[in-house]
N, C-alpha and C. Protein backbone atom coordinates (compact mmCIF):
# COMPACT_ATOMS: atom_id res chain seq x y z
N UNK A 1 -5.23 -7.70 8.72
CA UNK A 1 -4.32 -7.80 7.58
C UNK A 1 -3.94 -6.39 7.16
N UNK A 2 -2.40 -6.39 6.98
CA UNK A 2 -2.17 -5.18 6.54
C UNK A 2 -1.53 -5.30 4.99
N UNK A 3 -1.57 -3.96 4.48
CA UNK A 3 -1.01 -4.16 2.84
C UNK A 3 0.45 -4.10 2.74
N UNK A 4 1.52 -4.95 2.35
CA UNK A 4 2.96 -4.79 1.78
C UNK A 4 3.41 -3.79 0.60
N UNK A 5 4.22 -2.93 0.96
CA UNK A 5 4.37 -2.68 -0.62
C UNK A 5 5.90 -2.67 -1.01
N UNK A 6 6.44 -2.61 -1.83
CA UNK A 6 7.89 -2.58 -2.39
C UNK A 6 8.56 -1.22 -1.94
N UNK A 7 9.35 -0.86 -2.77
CA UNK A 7 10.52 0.41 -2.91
C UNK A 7 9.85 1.58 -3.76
N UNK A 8 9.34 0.73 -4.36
CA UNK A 8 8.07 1.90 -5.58
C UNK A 8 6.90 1.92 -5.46
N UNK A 9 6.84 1.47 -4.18
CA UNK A 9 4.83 1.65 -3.68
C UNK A 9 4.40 0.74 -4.35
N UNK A 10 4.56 -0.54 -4.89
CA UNK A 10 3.40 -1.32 -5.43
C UNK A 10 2.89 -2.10 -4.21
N UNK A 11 1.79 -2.22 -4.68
CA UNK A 11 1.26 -3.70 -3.13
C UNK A 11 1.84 -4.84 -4.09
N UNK A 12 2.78 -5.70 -2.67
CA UNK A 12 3.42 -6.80 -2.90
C UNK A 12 2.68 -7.48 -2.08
N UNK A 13 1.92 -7.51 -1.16
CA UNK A 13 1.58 -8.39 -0.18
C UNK A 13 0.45 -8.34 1.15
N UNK A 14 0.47 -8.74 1.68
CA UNK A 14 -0.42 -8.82 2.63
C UNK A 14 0.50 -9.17 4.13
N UNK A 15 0.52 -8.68 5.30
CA UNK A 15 1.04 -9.36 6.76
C UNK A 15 0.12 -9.17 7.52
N UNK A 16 -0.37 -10.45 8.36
CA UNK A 16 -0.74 -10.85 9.63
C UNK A 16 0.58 -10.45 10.56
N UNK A 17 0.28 -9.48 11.12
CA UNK A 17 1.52 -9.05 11.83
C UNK A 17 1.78 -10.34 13.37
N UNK A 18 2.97 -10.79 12.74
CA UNK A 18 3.46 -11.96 14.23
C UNK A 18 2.87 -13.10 13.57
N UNK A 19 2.26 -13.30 12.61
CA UNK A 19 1.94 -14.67 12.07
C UNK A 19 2.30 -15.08 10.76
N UNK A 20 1.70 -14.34 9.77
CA UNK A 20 2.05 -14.82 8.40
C UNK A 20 2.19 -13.91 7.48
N UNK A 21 2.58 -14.02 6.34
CA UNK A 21 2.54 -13.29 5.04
C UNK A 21 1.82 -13.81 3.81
N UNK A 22 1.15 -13.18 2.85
CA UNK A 22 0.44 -13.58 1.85
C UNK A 22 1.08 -12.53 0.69
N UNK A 23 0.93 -12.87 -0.24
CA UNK A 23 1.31 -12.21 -1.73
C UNK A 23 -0.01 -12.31 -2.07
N UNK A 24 -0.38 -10.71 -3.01
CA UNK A 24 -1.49 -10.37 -3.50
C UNK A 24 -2.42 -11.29 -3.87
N UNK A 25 -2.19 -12.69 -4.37
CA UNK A 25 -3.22 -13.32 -4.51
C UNK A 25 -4.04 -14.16 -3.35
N UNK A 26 -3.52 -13.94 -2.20
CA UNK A 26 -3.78 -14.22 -0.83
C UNK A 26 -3.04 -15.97 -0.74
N UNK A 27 -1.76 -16.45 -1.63
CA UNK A 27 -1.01 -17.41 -1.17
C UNK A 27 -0.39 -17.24 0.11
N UNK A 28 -0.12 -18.00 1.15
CA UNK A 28 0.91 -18.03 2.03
C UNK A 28 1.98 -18.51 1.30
N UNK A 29 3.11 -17.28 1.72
CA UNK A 29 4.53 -17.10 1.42
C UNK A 29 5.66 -17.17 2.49
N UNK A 30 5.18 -16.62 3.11
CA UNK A 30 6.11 -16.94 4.64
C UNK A 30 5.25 -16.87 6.03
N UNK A 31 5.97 -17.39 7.17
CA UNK A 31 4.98 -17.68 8.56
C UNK A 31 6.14 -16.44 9.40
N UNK A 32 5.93 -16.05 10.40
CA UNK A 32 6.78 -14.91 11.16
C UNK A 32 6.96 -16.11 12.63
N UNK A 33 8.04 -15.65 13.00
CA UNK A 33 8.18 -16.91 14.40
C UNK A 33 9.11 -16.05 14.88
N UNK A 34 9.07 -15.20 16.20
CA UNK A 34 10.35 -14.39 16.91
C UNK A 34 10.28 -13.53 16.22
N UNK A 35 9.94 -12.71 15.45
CA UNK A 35 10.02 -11.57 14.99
C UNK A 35 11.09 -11.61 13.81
N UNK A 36 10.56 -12.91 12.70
CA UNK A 36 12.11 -13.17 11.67
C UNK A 36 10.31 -13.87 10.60
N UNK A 37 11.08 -13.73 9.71
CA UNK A 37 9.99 -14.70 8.70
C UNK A 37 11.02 -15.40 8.22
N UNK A 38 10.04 -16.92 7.89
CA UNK A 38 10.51 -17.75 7.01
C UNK A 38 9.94 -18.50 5.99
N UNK A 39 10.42 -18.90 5.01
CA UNK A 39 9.36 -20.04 3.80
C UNK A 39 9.13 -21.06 4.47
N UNK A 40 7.72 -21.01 4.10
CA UNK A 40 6.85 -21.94 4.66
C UNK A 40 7.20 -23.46 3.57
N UNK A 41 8.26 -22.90 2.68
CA UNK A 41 8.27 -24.00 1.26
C UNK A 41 9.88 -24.83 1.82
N UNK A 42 10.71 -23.98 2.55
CA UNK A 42 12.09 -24.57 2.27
C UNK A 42 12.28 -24.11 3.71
N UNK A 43 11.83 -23.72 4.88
CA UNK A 43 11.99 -23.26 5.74
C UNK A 43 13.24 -22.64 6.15
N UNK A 44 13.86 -21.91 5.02
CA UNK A 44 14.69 -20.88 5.25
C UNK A 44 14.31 -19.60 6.13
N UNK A 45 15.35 -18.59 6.47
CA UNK A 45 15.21 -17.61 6.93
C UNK A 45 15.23 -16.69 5.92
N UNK A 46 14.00 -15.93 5.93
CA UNK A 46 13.91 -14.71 5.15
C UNK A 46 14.79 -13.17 5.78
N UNK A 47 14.60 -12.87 7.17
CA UNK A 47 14.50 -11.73 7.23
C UNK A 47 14.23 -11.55 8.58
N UNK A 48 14.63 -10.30 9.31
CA UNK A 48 13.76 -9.78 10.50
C UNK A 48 12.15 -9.32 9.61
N UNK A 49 11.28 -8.94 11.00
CA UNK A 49 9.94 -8.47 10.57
C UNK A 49 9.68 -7.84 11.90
N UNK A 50 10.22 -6.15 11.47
CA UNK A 50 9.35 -5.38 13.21
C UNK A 50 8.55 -4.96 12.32
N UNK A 51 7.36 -5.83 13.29
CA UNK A 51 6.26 -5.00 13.36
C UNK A 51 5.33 -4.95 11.71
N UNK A 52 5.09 -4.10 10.50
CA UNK A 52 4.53 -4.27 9.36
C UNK A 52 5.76 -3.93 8.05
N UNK A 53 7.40 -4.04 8.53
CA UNK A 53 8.39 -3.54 7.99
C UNK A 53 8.96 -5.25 7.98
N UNK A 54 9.21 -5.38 6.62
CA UNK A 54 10.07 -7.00 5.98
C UNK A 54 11.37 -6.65 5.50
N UNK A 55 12.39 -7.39 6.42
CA UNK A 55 13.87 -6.82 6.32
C UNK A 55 14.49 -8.13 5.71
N UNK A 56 15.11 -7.53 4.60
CA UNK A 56 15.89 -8.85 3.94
C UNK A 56 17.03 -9.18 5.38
N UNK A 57 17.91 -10.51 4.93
CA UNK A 57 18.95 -11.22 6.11
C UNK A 57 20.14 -10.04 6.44
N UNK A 58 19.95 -9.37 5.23
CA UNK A 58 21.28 -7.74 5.76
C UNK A 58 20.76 -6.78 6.74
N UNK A 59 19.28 -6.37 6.51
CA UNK A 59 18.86 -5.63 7.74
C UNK A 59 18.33 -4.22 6.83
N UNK A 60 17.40 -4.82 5.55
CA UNK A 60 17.70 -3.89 4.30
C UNK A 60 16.34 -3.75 4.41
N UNK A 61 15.31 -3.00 4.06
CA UNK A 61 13.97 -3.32 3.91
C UNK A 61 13.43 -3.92 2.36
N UNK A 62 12.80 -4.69 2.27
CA UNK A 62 12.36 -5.68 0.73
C UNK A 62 10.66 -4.73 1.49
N UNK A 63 9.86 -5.03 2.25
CA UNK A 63 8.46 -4.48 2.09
C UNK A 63 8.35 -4.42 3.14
N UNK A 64 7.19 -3.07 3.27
CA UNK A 64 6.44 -1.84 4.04
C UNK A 64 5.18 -1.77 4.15
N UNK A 65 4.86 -0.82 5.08
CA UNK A 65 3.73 -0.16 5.55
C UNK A 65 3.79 1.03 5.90
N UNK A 66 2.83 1.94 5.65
CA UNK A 66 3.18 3.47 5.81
C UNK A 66 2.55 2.96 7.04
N UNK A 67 2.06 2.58 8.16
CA UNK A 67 1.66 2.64 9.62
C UNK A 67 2.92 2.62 10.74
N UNK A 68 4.07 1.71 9.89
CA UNK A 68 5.28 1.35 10.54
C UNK A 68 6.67 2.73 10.04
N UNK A 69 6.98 2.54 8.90
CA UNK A 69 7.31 3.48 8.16
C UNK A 69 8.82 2.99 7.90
N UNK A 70 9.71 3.31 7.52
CA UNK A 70 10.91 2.15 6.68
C UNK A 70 11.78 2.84 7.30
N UNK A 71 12.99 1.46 7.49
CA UNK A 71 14.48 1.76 8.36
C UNK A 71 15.03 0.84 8.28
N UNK A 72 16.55 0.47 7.83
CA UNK A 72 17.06 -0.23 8.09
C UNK A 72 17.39 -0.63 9.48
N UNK A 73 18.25 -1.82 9.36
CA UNK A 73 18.89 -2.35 10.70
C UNK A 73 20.13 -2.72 10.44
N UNK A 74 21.17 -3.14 11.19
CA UNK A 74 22.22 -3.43 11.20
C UNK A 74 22.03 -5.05 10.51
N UNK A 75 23.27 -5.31 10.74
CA UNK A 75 22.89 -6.58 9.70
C UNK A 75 22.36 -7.97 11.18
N UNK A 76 21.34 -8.62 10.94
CA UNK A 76 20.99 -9.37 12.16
C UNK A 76 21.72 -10.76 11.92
N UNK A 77 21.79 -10.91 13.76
CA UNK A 77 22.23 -12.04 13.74
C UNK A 77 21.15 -13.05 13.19
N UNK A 78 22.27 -14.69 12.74
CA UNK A 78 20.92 -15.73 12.30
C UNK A 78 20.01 -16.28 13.19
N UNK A 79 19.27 -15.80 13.40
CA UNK A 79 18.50 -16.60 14.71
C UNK A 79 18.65 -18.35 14.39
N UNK A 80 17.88 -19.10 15.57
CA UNK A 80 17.66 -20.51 15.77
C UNK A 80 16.43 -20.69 14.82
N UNK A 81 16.89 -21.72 13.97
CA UNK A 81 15.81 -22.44 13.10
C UNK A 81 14.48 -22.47 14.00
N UNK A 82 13.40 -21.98 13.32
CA UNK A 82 11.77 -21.97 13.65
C UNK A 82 10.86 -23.04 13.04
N UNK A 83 10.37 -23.55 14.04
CA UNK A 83 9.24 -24.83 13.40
C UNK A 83 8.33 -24.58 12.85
N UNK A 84 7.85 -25.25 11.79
CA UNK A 84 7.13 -24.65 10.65
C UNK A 84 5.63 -24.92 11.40
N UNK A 85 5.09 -23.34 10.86
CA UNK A 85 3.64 -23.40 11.50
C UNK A 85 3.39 -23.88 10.31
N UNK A 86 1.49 -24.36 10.77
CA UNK A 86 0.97 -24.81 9.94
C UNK A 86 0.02 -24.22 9.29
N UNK A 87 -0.19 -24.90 8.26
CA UNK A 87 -0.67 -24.32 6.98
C UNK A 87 -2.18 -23.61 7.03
N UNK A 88 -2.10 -21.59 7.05
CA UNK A 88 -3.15 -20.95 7.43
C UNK A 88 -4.16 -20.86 6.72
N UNK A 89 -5.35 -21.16 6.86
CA UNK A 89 -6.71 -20.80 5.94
C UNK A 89 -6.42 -19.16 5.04
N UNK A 90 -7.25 -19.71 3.95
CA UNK A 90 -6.46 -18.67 3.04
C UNK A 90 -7.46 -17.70 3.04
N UNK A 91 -7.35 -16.36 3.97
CA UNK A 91 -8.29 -15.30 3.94
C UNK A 91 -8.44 -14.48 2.61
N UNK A 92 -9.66 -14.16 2.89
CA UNK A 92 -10.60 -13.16 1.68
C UNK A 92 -9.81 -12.20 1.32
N UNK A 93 -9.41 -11.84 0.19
CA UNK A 93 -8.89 -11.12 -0.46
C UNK A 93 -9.00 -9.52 -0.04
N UNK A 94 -8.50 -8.52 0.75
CA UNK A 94 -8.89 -6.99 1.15
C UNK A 94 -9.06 -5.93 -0.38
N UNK A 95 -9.90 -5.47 0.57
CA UNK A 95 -9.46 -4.05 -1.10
C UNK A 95 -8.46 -3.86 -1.34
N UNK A 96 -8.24 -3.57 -2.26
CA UNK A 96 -7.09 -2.94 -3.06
C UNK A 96 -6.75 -1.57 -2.49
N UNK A 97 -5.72 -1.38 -1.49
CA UNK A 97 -5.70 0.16 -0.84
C UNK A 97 -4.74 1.33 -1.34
N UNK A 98 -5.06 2.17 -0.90
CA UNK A 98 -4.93 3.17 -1.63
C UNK A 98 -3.09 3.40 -1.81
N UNK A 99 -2.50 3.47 -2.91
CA UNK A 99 -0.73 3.50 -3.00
C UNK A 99 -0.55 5.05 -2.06
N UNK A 100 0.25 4.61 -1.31
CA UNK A 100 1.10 5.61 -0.36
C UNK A 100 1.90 6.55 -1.36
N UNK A 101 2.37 7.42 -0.18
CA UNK A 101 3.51 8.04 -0.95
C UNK A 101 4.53 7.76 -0.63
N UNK A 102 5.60 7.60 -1.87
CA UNK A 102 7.19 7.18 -1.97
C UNK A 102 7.82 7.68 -0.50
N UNK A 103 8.19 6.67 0.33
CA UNK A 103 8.80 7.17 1.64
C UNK A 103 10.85 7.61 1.33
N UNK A 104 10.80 7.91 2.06
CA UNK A 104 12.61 8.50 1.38
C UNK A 104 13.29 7.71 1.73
N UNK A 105 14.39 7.30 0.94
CA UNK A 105 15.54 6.27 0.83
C UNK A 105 15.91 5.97 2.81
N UNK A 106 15.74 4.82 2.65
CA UNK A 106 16.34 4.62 4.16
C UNK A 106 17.76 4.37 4.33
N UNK A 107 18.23 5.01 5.79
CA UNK A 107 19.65 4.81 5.69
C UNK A 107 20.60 3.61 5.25
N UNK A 108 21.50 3.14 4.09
CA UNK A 108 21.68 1.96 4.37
C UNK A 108 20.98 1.85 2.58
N UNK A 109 19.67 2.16 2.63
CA UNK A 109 18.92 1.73 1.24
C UNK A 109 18.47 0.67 1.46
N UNK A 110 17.47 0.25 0.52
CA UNK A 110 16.67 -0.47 -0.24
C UNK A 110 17.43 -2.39 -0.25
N UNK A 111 16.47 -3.12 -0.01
CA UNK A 111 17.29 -4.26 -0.40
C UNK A 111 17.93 -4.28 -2.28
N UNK A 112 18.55 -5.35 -2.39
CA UNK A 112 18.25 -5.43 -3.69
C UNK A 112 17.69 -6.53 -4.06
N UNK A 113 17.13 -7.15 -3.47
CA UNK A 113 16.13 -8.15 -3.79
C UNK A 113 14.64 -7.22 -3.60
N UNK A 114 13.89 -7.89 -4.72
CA UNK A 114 12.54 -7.83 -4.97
C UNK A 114 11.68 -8.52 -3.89
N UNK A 115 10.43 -8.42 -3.76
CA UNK A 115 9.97 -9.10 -2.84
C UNK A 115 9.76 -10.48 -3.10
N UNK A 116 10.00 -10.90 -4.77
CA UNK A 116 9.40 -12.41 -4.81
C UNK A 116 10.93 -12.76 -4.64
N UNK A 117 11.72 -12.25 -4.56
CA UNK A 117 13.37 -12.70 -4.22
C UNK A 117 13.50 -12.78 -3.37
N UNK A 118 13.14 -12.18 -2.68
CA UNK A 118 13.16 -12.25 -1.24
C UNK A 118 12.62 -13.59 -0.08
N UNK A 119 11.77 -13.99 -1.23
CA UNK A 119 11.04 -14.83 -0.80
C UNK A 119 11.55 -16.24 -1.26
N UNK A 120 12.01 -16.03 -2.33
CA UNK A 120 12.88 -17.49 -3.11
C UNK A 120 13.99 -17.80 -2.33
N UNK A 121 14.36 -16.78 -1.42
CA UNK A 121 15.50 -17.55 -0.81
C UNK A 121 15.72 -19.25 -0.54
């Protein structure tokens, strides 16, 4: 499990990289299928996901990892609807890790969705 964080370094989240996403309280929020996440609630498309970097549907980054490090993308095509995995055992909560430092505006910028917006899609 790695830590998510926003545009302002907060931890937003948790990724199982290639499987799932959790929000700080260790809920599943989205499942990853092809390298795209989606709600596990409405099985929309959230986003590309390379790697520990969560790209809103424009190709914008919504949440990070300083291991990966932040970049936009062009705007992605919609991929083919993904079958909903099923529902993951809800792992132990990680430490609380240490806030990074503010990475610099990526080309393109910042989504403007928040990460729980991101997720309400």
């Amino acid at each position: 499990m790695f830590p998510l964080f926003d545009k302002d370094c907060d931890l937003v989240g948790w990724i199982r990289p290639g499987e799932h996403v959790f929000d700080t309280g260790m809920n599943w929020v989205a499942f990853i299928a092809n390298n795209h996440a989606w709600s596990p609630k409405t099985g929309n498309w959230l986003g590309p996901v390379h790697g520990l970097l969560c790209l809103d549907t424009s190709g914008k980054p919504v949440a990070w990892n300083p291991k990966e490090g932040v970049k936009g993308s062009a705007s992605p095509a919609r991929p083919a609807k993904a079958a909903k995995k099923t529902t993951p055992a809800r792992p132990a909560k990680p430490a609380t890790p240490a806030r990074p430092a503010k990475p610099a505006t990526p080309a393109g910028g910042w989504s403007s969705k928040s990460f729980y917006g991101w997720l309400a899609q």
